[in-house]
PDB file of N, CA and C in Angstrom:
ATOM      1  N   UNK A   1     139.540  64.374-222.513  1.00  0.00           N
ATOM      2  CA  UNK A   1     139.022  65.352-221.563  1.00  0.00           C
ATOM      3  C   UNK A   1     137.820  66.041-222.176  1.00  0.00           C
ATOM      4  N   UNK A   2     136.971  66.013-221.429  1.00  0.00           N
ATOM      5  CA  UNK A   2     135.136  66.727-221.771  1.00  0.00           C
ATOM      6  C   UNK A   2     135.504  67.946-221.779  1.00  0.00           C
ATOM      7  N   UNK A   3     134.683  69.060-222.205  1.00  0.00           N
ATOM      8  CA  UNK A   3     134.261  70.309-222.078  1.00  0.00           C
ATOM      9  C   UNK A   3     133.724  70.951-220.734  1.00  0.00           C
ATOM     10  N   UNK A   4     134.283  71.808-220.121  1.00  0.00           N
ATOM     11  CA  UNK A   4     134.133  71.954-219.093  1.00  0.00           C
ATOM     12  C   UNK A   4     132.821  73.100-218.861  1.00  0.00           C
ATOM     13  N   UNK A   5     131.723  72.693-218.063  1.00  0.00           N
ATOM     14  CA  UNK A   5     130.333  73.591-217.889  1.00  0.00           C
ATOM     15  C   UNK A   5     130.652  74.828-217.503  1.00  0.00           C
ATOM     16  N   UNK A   6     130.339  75.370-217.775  1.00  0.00           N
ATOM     17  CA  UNK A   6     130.359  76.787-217.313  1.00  0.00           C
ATOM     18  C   UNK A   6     129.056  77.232-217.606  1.00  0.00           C
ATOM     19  N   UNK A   7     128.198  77.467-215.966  1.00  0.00           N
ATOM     20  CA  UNK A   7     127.001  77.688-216.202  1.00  0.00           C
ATOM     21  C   UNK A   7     126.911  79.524-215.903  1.00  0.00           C
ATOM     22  N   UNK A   8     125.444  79.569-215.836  1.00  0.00           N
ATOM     23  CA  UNK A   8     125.271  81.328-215.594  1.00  0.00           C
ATOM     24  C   UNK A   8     125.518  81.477-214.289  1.00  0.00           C
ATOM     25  N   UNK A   9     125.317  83.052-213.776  1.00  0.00           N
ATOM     26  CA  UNK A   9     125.522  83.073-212.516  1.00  0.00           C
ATOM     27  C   UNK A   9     124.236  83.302-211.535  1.00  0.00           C
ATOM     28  N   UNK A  10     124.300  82.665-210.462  1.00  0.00           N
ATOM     29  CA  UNK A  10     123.237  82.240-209.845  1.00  0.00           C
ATOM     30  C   UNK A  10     122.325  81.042-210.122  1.00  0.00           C
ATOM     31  N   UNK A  11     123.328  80.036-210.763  1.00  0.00           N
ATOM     32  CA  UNK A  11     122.245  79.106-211.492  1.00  0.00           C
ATOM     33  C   UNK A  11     122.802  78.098-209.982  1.00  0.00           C
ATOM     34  N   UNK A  12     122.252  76.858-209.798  1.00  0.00           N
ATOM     35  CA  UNK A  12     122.185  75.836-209.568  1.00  0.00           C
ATOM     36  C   UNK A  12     122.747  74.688-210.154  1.00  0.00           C
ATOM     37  N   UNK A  13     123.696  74.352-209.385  1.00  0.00           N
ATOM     38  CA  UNK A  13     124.533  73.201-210.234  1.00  0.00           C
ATOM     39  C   UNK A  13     124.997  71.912-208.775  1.00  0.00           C
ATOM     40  N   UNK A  14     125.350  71.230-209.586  1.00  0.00           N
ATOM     41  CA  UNK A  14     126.274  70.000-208.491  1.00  0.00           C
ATOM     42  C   UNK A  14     127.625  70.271-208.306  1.00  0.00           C
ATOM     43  N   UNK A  15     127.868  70.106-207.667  1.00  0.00           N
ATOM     44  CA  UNK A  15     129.400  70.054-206.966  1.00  0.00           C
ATOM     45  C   UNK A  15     129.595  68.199-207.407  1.00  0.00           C
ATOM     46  N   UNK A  16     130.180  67.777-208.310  1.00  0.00           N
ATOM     47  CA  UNK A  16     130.203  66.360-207.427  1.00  0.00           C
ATOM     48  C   UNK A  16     131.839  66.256-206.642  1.00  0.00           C
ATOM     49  N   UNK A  17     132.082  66.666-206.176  1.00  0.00           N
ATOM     50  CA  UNK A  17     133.188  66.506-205.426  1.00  0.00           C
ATOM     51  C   UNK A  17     132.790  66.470-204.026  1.00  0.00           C
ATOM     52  N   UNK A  18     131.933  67.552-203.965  1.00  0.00           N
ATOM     53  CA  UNK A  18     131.448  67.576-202.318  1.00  0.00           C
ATOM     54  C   UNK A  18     130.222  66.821-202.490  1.00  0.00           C
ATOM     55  N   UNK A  19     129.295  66.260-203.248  1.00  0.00           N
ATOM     56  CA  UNK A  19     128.112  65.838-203.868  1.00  0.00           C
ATOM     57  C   UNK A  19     127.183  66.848-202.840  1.00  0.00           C
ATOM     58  N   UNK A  20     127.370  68.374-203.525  1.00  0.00           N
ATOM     59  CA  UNK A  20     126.277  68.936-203.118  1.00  0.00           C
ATOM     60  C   UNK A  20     125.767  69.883-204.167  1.00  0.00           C
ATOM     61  N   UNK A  21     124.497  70.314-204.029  1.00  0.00           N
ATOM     62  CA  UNK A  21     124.320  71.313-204.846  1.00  0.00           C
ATOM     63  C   UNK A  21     124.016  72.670-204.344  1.00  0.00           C
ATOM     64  N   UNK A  22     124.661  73.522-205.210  1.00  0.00           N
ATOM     65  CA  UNK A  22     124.921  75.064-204.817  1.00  0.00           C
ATOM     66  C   UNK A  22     125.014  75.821-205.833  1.00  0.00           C
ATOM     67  N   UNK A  23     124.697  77.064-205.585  1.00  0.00           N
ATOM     68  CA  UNK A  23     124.211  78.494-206.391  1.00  0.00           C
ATOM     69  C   UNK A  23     126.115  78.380-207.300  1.00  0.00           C
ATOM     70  N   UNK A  24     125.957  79.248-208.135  1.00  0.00           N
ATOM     71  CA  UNK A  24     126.924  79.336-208.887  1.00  0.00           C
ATOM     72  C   UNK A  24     127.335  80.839-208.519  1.00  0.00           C
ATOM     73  N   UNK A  25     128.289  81.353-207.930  1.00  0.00           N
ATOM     74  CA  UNK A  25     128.720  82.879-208.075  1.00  0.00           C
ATOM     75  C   UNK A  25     129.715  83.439-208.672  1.00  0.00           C
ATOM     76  N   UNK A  26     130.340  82.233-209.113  1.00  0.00           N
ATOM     77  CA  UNK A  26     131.602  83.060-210.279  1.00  0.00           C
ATOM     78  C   UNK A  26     133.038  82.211-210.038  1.00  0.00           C
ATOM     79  N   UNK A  27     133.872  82.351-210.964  1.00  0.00           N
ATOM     80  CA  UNK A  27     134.997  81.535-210.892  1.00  0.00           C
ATOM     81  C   UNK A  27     135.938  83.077-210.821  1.00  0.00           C
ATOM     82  N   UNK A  28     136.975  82.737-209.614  1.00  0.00           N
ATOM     83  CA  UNK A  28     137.972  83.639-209.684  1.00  0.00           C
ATOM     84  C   UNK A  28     138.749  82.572-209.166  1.00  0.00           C
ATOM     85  N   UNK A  29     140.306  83.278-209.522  1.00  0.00           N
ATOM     86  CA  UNK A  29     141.460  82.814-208.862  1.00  0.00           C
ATOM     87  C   UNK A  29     141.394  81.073-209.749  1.00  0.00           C
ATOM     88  N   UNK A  30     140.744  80.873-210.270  1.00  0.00           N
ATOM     89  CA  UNK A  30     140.569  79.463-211.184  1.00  0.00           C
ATOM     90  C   UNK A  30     140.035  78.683-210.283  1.00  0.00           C
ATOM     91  N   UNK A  31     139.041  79.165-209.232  1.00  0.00           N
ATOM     92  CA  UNK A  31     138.143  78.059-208.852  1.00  0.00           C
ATOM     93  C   UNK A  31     136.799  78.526-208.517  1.00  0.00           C
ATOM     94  N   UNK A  32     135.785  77.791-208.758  1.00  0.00           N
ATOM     95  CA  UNK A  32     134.241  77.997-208.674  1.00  0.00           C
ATOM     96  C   UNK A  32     133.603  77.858-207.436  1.00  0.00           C
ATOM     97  N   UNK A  33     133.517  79.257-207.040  1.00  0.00           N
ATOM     98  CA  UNK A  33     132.806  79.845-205.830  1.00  0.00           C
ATOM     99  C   UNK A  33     131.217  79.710-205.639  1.00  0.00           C
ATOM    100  N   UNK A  34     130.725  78.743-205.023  1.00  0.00           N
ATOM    101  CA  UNK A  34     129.173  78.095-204.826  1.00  0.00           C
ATOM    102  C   UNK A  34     129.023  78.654-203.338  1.00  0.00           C
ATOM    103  N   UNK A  35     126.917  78.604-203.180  1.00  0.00           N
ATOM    104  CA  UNK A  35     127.002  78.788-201.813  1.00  0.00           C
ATOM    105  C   UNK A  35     125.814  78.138-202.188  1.00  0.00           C
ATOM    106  N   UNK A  36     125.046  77.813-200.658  1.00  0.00           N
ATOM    107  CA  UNK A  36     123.864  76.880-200.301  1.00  0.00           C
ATOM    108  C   UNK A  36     122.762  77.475-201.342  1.00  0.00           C
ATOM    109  N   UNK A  37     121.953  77.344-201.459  1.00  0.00           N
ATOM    110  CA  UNK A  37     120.165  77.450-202.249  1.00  0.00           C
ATOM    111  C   UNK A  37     120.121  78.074-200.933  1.00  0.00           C
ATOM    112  N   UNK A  38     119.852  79.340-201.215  1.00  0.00           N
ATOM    113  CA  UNK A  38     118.943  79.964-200.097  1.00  0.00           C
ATOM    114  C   UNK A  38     119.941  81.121-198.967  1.00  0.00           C
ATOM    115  N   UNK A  39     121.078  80.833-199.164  1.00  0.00           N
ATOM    116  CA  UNK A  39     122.456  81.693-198.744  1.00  0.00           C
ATOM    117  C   UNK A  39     122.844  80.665-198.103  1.00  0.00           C
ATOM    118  N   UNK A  40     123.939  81.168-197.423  1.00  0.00           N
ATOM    119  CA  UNK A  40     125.075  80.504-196.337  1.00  0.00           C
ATOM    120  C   UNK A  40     126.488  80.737-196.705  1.00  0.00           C
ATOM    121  N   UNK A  41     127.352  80.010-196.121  1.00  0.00           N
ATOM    122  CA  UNK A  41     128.821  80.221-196.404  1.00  0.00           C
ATOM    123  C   UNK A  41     129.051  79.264-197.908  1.00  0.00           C
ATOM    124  N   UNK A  42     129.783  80.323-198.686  1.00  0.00           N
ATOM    125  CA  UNK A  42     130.349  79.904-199.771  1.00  0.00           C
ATOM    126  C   UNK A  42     131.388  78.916-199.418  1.00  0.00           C
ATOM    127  N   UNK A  43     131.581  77.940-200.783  1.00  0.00           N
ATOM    128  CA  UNK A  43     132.756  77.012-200.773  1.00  0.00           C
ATOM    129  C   UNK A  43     133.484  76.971-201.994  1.00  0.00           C
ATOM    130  N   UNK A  44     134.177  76.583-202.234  1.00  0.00           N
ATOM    131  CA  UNK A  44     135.257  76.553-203.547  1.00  0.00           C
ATOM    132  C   UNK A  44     135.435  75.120-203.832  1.00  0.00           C
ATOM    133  N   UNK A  45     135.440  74.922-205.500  1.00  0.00           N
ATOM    134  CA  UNK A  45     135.734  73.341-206.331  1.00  0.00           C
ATOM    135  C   UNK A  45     136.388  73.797-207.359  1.00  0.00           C
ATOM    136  N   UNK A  46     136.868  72.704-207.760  1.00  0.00           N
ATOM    137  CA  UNK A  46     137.684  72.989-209.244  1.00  0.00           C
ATOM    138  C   UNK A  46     136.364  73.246-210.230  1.00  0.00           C
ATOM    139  N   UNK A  47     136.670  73.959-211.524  1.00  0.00           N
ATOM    140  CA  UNK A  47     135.602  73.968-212.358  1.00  0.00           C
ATOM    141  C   UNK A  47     135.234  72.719-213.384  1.00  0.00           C
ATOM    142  N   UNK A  48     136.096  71.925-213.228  1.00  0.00           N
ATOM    143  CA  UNK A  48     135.985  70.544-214.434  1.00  0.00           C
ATOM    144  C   UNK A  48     135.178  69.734-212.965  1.00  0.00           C
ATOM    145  N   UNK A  49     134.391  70.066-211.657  1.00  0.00           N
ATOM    146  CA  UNK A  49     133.624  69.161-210.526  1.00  0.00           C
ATOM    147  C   UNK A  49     132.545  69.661-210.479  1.00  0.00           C
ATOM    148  N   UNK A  50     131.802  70.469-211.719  1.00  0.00           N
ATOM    149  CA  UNK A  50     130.814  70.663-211.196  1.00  0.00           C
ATOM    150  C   UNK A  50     129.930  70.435-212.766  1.00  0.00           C
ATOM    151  N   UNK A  51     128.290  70.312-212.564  1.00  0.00           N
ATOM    152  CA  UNK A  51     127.880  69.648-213.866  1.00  0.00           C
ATOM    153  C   UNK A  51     126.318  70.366-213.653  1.00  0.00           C
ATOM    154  N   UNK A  52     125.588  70.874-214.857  1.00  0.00           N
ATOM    155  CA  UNK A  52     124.095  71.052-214.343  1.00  0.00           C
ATOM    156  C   UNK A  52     123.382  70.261-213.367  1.00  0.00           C
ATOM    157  N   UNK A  53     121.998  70.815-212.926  1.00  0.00           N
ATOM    158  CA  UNK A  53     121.114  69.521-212.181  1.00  0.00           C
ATOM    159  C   UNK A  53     120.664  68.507-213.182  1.00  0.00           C
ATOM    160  N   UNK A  54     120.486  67.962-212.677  1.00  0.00           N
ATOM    161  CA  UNK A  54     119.297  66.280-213.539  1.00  0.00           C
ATOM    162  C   UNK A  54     118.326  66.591-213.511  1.00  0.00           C
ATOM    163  N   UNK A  55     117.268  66.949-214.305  1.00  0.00           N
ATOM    164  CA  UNK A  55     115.570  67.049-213.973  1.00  0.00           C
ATOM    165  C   UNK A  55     115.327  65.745-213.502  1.00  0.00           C
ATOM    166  N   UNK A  56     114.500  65.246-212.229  1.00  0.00           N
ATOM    167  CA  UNK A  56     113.673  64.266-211.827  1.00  0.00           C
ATOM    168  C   UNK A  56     114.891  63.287-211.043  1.00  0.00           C
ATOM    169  N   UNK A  57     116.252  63.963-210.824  1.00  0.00           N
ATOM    170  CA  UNK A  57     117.114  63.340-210.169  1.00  0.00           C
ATOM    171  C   UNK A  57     117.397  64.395-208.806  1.00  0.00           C
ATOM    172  N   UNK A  58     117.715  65.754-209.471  1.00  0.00           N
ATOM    173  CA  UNK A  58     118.534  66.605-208.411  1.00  0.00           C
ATOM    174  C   UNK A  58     117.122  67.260-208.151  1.00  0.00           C
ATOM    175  N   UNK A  59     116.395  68.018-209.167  1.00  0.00           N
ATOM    176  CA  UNK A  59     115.454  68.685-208.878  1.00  0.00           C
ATOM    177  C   UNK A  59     114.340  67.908-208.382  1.00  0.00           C
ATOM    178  N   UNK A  60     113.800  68.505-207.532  1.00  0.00           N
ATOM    179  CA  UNK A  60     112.431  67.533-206.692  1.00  0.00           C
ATOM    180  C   UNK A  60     112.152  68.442-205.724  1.00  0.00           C
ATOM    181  N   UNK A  61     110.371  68.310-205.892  1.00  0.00           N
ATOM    182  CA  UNK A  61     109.220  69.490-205.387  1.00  0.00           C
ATOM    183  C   UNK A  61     110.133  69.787-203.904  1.00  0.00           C
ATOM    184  N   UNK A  62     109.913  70.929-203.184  1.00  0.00           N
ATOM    185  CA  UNK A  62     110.051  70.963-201.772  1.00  0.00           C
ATOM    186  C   UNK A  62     108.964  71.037-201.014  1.00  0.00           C
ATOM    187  N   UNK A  63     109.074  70.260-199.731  1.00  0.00           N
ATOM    188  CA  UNK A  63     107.427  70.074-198.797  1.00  0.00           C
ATOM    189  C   UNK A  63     107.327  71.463-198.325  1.00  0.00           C
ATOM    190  N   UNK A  64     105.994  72.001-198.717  1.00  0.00           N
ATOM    191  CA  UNK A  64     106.570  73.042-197.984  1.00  0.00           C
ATOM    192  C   UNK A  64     105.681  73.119-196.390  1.00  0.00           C
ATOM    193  N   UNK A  65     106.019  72.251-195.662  1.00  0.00           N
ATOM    194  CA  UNK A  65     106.050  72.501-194.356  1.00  0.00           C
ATOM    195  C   UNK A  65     108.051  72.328-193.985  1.00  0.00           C
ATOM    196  N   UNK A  66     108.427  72.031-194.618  1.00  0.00           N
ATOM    197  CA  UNK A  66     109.817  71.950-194.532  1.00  0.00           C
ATOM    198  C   UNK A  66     110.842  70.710-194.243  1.00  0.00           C
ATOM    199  N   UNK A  67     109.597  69.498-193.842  1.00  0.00           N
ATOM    200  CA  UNK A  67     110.169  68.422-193.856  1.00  0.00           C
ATOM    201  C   UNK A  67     110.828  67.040-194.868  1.00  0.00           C
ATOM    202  N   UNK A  68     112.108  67.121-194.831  1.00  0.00           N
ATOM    203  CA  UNK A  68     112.502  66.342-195.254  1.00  0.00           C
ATOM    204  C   UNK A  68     111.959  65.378-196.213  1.00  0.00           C
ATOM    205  N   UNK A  69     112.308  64.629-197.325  1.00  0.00           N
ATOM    206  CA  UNK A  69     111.651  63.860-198.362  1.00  0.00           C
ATOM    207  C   UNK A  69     111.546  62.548-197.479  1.00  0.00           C
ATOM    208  N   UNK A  70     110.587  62.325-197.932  1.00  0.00           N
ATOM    209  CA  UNK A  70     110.048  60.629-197.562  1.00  0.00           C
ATOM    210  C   UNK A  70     110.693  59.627-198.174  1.00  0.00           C
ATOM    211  N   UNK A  71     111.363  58.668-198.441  1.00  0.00           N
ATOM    212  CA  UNK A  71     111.328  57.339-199.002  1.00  0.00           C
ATOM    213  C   UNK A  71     110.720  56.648-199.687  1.00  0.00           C
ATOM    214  N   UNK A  72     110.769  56.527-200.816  1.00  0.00           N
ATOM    215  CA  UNK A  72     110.035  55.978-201.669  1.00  0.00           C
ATOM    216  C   UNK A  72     109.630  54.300-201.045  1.00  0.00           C
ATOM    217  N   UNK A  73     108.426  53.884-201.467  1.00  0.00           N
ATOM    218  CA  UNK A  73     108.075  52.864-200.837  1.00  0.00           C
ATOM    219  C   UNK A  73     107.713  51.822-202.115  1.00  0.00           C
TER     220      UNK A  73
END
């Protein structure tokens, strides 16, 4: 069994359970309370399901007209 992340609060991390990524707000009750980049409704994961971002995997510029990423060609 790995070491389990425990990042700061308000950081950005993966969920891979839900494979999403979300703000970090704190572990109570023994599970890790995330919500969207930008607000929304919080969700709950175990803390051994969640892992930093990937530079050049998770992180990537945003358009900022707001549309969606293109496909690499």
């Amino acid at each position: 069994m790995g070491t389990i992340y425990t990042p700061k609060q308000h950081e950005e991390v993966r969920d891979q359970r839900a494979d999403r990524i979300g703000e970090y707000m704190g572990t109570y009750g023994g599970l890790v309370h995330l919500r969207p980049p930008g607000g929304g409704c919080e969700w709950t994961t175990a803390p051994d399901r969640i892992e930093p971002l990937k530079p050049g995997v998770d992180l990537q510029p945003a358009d900022p007209t707001g549309a969606p990423p293109r496909p690499a060609l």
